[in-house]
C-alpha atoms as a PDB file:
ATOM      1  CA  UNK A   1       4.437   1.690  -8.588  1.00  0.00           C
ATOM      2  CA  UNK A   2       5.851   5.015  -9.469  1.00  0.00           C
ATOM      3  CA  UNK A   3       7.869   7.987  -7.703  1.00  0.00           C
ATOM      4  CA  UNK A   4       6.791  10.695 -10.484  1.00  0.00           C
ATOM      5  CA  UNK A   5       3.388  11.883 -10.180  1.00  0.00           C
ATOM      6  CA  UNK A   6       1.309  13.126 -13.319  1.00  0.00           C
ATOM      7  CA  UNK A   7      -1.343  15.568 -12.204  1.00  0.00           C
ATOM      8  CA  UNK A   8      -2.786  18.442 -13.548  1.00  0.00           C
ATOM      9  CA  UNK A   9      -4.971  20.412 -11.288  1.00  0.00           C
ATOM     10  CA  UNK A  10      -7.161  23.569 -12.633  1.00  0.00           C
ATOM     11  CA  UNK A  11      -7.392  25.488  -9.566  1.00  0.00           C
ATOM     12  CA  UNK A  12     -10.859  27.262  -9.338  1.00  0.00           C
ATOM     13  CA  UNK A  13     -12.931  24.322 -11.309  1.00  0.00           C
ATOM     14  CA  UNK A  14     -11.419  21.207  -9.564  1.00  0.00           C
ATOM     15  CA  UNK A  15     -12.226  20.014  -5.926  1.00  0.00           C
ATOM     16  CA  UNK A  16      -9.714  17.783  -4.385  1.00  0.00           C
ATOM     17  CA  UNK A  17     -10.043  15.272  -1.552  1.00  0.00           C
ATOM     18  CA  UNK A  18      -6.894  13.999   1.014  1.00  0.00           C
ATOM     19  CA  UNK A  19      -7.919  11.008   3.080  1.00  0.00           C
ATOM     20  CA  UNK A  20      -5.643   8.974   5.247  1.00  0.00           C
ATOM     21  CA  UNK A  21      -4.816   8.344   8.740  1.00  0.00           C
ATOM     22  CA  UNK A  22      -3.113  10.266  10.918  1.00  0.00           C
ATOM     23  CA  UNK A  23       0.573  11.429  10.593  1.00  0.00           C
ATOM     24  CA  UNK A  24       1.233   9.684   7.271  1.00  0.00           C
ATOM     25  CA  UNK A  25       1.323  13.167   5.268  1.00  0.00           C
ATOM     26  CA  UNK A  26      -2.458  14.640   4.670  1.00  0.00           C
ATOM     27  CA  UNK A  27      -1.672  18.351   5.707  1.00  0.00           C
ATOM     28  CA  UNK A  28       1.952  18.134   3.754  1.00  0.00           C
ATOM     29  CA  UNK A  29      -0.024  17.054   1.184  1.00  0.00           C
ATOM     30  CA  UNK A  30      -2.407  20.185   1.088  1.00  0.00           C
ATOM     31  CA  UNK A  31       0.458  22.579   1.357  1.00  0.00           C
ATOM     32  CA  UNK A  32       2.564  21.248  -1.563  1.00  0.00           C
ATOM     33  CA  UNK A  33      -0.903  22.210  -3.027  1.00  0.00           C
ATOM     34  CA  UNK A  34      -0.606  25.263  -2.038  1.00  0.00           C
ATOM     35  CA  UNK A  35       2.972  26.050  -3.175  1.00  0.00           C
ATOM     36  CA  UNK A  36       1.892  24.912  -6.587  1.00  0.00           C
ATOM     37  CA  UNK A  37       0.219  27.800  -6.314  1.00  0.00           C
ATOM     38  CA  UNK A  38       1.335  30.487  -4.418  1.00  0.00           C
ATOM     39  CA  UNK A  39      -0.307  33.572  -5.627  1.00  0.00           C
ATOM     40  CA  UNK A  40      -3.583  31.962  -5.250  1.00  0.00           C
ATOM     41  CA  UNK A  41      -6.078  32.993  -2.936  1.00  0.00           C
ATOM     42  CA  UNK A  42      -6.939  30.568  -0.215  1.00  0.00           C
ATOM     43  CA  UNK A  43      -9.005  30.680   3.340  1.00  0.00           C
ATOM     44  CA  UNK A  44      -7.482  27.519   5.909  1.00  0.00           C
ATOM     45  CA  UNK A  45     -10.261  26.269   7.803  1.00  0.00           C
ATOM     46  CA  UNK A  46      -7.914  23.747  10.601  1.00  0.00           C
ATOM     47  CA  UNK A  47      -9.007  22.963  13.755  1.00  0.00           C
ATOM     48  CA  UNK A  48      -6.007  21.137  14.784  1.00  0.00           C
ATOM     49  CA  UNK A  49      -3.316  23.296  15.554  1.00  0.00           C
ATOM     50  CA  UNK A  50      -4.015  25.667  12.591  1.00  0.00           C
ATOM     51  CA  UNK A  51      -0.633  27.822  13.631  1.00  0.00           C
ATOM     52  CA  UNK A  52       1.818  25.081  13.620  1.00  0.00           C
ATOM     53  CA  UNK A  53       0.394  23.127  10.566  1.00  0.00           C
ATOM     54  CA  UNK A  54       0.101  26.466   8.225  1.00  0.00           C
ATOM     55  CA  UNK A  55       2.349  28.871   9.140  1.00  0.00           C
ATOM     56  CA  UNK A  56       2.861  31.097   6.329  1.00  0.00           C
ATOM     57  CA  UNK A  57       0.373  30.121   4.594  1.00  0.00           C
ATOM     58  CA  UNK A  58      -2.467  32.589   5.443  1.00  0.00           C
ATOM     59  CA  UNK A  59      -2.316  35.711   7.828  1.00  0.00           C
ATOM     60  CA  UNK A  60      -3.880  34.249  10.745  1.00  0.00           C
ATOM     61  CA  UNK A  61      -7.553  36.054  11.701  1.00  0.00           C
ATOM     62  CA  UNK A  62     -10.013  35.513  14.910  1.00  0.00           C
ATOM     63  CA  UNK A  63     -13.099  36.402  12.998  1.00  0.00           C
ATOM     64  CA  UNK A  64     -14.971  35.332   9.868  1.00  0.00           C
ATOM     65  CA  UNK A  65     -15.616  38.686   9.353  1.00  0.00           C
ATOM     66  CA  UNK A  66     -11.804  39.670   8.800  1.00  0.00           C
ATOM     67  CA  UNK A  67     -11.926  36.969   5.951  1.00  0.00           C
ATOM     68  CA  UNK A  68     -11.768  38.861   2.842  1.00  0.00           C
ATOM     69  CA  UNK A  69     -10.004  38.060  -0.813  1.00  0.00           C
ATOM     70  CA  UNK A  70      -6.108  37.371  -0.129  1.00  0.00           C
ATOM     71  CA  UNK A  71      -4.423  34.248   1.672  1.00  0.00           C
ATOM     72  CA  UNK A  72      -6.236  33.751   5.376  1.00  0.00           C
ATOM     73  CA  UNK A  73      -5.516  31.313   8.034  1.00  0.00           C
ATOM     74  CA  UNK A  74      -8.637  31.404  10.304  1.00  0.00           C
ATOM     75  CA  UNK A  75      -7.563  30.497  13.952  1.00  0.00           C
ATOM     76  CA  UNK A  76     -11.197  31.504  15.793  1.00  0.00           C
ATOM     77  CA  UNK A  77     -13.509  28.919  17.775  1.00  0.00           C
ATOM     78  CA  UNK A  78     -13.906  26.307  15.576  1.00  0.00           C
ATOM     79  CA  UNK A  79     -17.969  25.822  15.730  1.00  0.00           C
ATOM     80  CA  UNK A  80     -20.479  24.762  13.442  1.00  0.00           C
ATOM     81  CA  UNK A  81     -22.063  28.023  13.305  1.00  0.00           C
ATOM     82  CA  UNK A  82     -19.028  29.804  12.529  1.00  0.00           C
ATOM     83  CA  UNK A  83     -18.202  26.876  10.141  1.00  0.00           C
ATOM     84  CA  UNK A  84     -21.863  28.034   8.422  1.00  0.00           C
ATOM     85  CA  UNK A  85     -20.788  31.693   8.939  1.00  0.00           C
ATOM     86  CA  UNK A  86     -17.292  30.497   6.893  1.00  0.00           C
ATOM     87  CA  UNK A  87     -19.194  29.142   4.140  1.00  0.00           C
ATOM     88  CA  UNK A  88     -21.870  31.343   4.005  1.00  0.00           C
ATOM     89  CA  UNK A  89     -19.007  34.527   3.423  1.00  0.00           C
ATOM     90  CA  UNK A  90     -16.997  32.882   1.072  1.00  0.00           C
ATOM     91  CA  UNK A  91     -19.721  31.822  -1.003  1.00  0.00           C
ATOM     92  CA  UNK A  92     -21.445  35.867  -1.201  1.00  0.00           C
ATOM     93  CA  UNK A  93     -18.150  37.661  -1.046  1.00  0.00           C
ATOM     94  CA  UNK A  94     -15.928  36.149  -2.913  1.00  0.00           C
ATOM     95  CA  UNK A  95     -14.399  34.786  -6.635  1.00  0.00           C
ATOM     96  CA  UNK A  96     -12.141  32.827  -7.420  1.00  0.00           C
ATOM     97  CA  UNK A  97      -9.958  31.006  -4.194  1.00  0.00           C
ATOM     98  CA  UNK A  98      -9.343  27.698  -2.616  1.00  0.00           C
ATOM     99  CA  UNK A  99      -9.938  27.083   0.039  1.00  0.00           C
ATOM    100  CA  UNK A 100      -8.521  24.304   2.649  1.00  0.00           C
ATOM    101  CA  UNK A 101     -11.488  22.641   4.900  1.00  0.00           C
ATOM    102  CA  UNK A 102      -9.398  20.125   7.108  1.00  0.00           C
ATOM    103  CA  UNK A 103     -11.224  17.377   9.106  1.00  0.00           C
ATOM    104  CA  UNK A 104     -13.987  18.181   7.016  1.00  0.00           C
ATOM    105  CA  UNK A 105     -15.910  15.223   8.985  1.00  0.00           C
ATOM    106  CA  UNK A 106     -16.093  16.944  12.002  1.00  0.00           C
ATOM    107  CA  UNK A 107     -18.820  19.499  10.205  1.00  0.00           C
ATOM    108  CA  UNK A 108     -20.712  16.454   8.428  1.00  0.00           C
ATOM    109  CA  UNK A 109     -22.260  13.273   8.970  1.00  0.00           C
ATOM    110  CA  UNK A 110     -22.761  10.898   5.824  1.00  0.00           C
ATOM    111  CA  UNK A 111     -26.462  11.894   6.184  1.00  0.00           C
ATOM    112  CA  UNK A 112     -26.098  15.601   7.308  1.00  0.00           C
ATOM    113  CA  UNK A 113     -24.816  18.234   5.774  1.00  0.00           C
ATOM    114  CA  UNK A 114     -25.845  22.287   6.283  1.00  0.00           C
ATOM    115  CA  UNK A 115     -27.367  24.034   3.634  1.00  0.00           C
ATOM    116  CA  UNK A 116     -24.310  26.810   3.751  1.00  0.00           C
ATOM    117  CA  UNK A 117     -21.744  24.474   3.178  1.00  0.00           C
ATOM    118  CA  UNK A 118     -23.802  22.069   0.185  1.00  0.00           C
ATOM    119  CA  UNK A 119     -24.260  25.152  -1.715  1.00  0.00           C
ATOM    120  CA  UNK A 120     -20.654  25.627  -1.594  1.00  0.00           C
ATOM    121  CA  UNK A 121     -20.268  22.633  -2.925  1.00  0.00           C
ATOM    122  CA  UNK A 122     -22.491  22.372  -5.539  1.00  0.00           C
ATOM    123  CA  UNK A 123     -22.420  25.596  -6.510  1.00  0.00           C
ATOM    124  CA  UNK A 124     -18.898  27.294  -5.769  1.00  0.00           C
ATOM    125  CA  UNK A 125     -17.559  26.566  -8.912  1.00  0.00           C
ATOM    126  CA  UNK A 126     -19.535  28.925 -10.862  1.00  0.00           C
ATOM    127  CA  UNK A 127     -17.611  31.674  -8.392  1.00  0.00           C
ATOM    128  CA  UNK A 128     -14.702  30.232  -9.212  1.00  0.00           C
ATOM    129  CA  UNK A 129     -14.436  28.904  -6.069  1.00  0.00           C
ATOM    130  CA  UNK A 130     -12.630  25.162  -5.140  1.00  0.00           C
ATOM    131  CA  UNK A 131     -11.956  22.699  -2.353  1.00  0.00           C
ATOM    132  CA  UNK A 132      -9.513  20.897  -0.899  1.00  0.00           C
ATOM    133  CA  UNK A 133     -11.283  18.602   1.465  1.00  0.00           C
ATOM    134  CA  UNK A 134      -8.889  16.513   4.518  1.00  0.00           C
ATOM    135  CA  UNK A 135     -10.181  13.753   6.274  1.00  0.00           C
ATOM    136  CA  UNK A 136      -9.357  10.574   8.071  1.00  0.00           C
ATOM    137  CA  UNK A 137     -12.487   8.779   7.388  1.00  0.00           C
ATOM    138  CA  UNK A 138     -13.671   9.466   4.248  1.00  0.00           C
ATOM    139  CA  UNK A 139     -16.882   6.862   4.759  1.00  0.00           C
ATOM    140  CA  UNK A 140     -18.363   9.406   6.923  1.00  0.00           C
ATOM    141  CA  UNK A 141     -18.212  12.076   5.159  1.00  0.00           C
ATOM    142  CA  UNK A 142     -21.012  13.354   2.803  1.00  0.00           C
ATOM    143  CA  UNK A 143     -21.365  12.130  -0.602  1.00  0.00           C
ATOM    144  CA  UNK A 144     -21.767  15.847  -2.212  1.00  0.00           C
ATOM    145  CA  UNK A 145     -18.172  16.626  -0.761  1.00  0.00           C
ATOM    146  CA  UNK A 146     -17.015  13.042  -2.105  1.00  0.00           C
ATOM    147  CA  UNK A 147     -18.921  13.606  -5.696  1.00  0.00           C
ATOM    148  CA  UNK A 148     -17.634  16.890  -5.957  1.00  0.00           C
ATOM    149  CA  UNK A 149     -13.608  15.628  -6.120  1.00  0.00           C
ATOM    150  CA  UNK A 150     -12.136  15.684  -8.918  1.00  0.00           C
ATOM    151  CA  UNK A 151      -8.935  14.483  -7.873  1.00  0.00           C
ATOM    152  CA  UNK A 152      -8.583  11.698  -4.712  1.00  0.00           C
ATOM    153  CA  UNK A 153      -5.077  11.477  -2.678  1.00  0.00           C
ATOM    154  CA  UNK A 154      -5.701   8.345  -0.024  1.00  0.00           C
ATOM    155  CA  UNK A 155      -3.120   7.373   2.304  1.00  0.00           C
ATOM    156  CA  UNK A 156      -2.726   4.366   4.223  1.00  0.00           C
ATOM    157  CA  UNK A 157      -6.029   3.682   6.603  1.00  0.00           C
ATOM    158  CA  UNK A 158      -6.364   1.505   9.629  1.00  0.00           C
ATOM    159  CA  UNK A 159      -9.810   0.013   9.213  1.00  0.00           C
ATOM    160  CA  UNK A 160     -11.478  -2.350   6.832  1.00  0.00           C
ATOM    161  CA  UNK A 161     -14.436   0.003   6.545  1.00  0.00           C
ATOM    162  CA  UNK A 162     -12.580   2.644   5.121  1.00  0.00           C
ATOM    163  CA  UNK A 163     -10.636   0.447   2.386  1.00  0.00           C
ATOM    164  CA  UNK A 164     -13.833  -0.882   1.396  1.00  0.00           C
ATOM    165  CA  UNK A 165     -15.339   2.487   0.856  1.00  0.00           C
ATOM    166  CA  UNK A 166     -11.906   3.298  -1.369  1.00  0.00           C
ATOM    167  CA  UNK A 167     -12.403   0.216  -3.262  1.00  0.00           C
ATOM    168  CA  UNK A 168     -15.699   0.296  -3.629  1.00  0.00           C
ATOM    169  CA  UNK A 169     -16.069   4.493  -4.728  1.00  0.00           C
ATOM    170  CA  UNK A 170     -12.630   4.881  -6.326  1.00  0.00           C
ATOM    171  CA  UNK A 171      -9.805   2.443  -6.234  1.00  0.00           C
ATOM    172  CA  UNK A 172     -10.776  -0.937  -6.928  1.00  0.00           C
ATOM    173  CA  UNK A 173      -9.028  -3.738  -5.330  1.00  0.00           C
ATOM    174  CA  UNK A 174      -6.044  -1.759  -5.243  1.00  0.00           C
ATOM    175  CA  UNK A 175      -7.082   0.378  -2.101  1.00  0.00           C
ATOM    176  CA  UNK A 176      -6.519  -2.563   0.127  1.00  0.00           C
ATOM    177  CA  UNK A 177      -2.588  -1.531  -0.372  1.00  0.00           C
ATOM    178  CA  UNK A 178      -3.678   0.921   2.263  1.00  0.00           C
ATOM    179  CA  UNK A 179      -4.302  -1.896   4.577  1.00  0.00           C
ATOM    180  CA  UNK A 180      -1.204  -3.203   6.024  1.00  0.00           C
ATOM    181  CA  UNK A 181      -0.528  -6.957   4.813  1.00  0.00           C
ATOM    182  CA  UNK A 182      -1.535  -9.002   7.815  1.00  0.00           C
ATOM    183  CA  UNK A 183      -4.870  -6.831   8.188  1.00  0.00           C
ATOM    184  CA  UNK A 184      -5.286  -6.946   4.396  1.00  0.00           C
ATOM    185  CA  UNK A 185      -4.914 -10.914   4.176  1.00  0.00           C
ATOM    186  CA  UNK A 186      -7.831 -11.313   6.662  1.00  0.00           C
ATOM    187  CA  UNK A 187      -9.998  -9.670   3.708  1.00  0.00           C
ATOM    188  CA  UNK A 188      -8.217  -9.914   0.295  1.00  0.00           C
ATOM    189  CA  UNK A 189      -5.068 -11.456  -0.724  1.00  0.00           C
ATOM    190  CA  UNK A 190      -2.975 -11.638  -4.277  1.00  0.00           C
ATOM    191  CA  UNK A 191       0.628 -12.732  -4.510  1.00  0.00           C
ATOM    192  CA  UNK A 192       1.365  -9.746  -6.182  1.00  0.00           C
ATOM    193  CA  UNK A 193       0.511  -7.471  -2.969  1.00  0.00           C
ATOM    194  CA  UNK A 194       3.997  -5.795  -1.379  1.00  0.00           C
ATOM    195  CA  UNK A 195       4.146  -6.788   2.085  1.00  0.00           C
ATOM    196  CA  UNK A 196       4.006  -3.012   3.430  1.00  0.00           C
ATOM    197  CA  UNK A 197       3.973   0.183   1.285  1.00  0.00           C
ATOM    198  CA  UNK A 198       6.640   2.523   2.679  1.00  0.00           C
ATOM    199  CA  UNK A 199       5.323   5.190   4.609  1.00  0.00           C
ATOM    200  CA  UNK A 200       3.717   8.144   3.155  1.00  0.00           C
ATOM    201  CA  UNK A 201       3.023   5.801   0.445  1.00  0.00           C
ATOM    202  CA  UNK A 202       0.083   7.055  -1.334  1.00  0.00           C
ATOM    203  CA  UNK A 203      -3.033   6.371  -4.461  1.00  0.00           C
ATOM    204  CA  UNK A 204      -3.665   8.914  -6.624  1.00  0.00           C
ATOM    205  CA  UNK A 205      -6.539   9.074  -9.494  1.00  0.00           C
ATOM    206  CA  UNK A 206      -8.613  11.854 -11.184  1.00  0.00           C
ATOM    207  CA  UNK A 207     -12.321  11.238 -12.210  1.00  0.00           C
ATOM    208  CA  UNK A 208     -11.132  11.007 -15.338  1.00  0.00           C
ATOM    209  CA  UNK A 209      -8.969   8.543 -15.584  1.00  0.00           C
ATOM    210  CA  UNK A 210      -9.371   4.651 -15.576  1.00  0.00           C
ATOM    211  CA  UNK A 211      -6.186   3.901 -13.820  1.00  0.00           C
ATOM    212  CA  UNK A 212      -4.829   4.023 -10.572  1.00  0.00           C
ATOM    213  CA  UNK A 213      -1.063   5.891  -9.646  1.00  0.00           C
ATOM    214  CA  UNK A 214       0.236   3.973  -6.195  1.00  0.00           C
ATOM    215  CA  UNK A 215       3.046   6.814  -4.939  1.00  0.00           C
ATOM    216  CA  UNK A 216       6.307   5.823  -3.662  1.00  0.00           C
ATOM    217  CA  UNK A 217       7.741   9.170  -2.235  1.00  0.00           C
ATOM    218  CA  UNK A 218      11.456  10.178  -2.179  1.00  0.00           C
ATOM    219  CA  UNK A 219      11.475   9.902   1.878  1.00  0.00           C
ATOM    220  CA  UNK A 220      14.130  11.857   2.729  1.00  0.00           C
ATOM    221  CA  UNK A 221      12.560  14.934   0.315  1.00  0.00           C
ATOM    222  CA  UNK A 222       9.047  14.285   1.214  1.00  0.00           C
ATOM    223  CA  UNK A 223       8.707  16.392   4.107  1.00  0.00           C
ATOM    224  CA  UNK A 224      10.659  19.418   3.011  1.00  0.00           C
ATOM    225  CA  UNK A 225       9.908  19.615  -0.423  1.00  0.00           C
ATOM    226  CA  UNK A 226       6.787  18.697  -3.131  1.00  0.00           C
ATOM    227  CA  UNK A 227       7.303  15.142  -4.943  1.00  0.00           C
ATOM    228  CA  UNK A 228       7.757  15.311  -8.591  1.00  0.00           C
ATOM    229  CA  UNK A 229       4.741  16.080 -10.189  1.00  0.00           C
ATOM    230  CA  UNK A 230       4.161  17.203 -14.072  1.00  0.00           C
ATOM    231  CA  UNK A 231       2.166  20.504 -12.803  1.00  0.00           C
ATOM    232  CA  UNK A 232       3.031  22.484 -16.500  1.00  0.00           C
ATOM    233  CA  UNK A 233      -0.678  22.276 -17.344  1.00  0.00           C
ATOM    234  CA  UNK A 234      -2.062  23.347 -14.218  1.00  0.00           C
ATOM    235  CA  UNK A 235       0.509  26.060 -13.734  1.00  0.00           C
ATOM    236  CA  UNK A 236       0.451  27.740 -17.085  1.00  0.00           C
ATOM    237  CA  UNK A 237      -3.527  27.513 -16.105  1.00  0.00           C
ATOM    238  CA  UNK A 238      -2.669  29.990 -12.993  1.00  0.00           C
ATOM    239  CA  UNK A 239      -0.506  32.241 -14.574  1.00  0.00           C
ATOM    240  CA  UNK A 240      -2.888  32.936 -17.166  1.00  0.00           C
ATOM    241  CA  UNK A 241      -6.083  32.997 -14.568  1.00  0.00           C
ATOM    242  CA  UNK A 242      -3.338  35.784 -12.221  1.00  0.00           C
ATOM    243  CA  UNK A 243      -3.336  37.816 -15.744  1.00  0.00           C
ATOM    244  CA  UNK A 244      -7.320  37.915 -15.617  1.00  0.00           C
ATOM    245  CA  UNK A 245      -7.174  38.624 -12.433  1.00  0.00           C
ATOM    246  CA  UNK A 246      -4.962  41.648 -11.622  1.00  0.00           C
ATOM    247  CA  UNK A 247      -7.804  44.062 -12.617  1.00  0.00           C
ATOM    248  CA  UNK A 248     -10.290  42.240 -10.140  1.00  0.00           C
ATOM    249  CA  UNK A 249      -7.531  41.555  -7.599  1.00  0.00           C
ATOM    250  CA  UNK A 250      -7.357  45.889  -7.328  1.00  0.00           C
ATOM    251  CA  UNK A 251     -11.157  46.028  -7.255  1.00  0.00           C
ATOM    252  CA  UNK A 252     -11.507  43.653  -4.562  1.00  0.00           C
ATOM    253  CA  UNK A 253      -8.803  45.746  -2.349  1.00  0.00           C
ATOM    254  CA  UNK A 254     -10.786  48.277  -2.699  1.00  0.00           C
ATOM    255  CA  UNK A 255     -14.040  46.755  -2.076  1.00  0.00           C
ATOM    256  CA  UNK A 256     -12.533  45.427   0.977  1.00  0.00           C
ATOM    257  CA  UNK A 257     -12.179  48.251   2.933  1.00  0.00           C
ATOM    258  CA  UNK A 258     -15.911  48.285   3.494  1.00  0.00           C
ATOM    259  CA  UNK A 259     -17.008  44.932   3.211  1.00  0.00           C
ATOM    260  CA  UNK A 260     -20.724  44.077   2.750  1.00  0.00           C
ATOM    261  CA  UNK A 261     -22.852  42.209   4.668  1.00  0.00           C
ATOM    262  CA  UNK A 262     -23.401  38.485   4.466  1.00  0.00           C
ATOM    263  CA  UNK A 263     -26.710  38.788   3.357  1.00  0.00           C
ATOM    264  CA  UNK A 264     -26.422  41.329   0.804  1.00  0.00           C
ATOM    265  CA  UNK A 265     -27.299  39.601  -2.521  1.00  0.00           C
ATOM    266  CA  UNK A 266     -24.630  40.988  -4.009  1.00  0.00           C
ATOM    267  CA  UNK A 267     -20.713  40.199  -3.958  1.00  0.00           C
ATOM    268  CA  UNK A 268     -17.814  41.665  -3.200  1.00  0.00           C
ATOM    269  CA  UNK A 269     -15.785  40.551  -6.419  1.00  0.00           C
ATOM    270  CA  UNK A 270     -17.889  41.268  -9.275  1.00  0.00           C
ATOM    271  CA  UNK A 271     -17.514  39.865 -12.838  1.00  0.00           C
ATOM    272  CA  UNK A 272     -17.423  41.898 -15.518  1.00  0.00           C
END
């Protein structure tokens, strides 16, 4: 177990998925995303109390069609047609941003998924554009969202289900420190196990990597500030990617000011 975090994260290329139950640090987790990178811009799709959970970290809008390049919070009526309207925009308007989908199970089932939002998936990264997927139940949700992660934050979970899933897709036997002990002994036991990982406790691990990171946040920090993590890489990554981007970044101010429409086959942000 381990209190320093190594992660490298290439915004733009690399989808990222936060699972957990509630209230042990999911949306904290997204924004000390964020403030890894602040000049990078993001849409916030939150149904749950989108204000209080991200202010300041998107100008809040009551359209999809006010979405345009720049940092966004959308606080509209959070259906599944404007979800598809969400998707559909980002994906023909726009290059290179992140954006947030939070409760990301509420617009799939493990067997559904719309057409809008799987070519996002599949094929946002050749715009330049990532994900940072939040969920409680990350069984349910659909495997092209779950295949598409490059890096996977779980938290602790509630339900033997869930830690099965995590063991079975990502963590080994290791996810059942999710579980606390007296749940966990009913399905796995090891001498080794801690009887209860602190709260906020978390597993990290990239696609690439064989092993495991099981997170031991400073408590008293973790809710005001990011825990340690070796972000060098992944920063010097931005600041070259803002360089590239100034030009563009002036074009698409521009461009804004009379948007196109979502069906135009053409986008916004062009690349030269």
């Amino acid at each position: 177990m381990q209190n320093q975090l190594n992660f490298n994260w290439s915004p733009y290329y690399e989808d990222i998925g936060i699972f957990g139950k509630k209230g042990e640090g999911k949306t904290v987790r997204a924004k000390q995303l964020l403030d890894l990178i602040p000049n990078t811009p993001r849409w916030i799709w939150s149904p749950q109390r989108p204000l209080e959970n991200y202010n300041g970290y998107g100008e809040p809008v009551k359209s999809i069609d006010d979405l345009r390049y720049g940092a966004f919070l959308y606080d509209g009526d959070y259906t599944r047609e404007n979800f598809k309207r969400f998707c559909t925009r980002a994906f023909n308007h726009i290059r290179n941003i992140v954006l947030v989908i939070d409760d990301v199970h509420e617009q799939v089932t493990k067997q559904f998924i719309s057409p809008e939002f799987e070519s996002l998936i599949l094929s946002g990264r050749n715009r330049g554009i990532s994900l940072i997927y939040i969920s409680p139940a990350p069984a349910k949700v659909h495997n092209s969202i779950l295949g598409s992660c490059s890096h996977i934050f779980a938290y602790k979970m509630t339900l033997q289900s869930q830690i099965e899933w995590l063991r079975d897709n990502f963590f080994g036997n290791e996810a059942w420190l999710l579980l606390s002990k007296d749940l966990r002994n009913k399905f796995y036991k090891s001498e080794n196990d801690p009887d209860q990982l602190p709260k906020y406790s978390y597993l990290y691990r990239k696609d690439t990597d064989m092993k495991t990171q099981i997170m031991i946040p400073d408590l008293g920090n973790y809710l005001t500030k990011p825990d340690p993590i070796n972000d060098t890489e992944s920063l010097n990554l931005q600041s070259d990617q803002e360089k590239q981007l100034d030009e563009r970044n002036i074009k698409t101010s521009q461009q804004d000011e009379n948007p196109k429409t979502e069906n135009s086959e053409n986008t916004s942000i062009t690349e030269n």
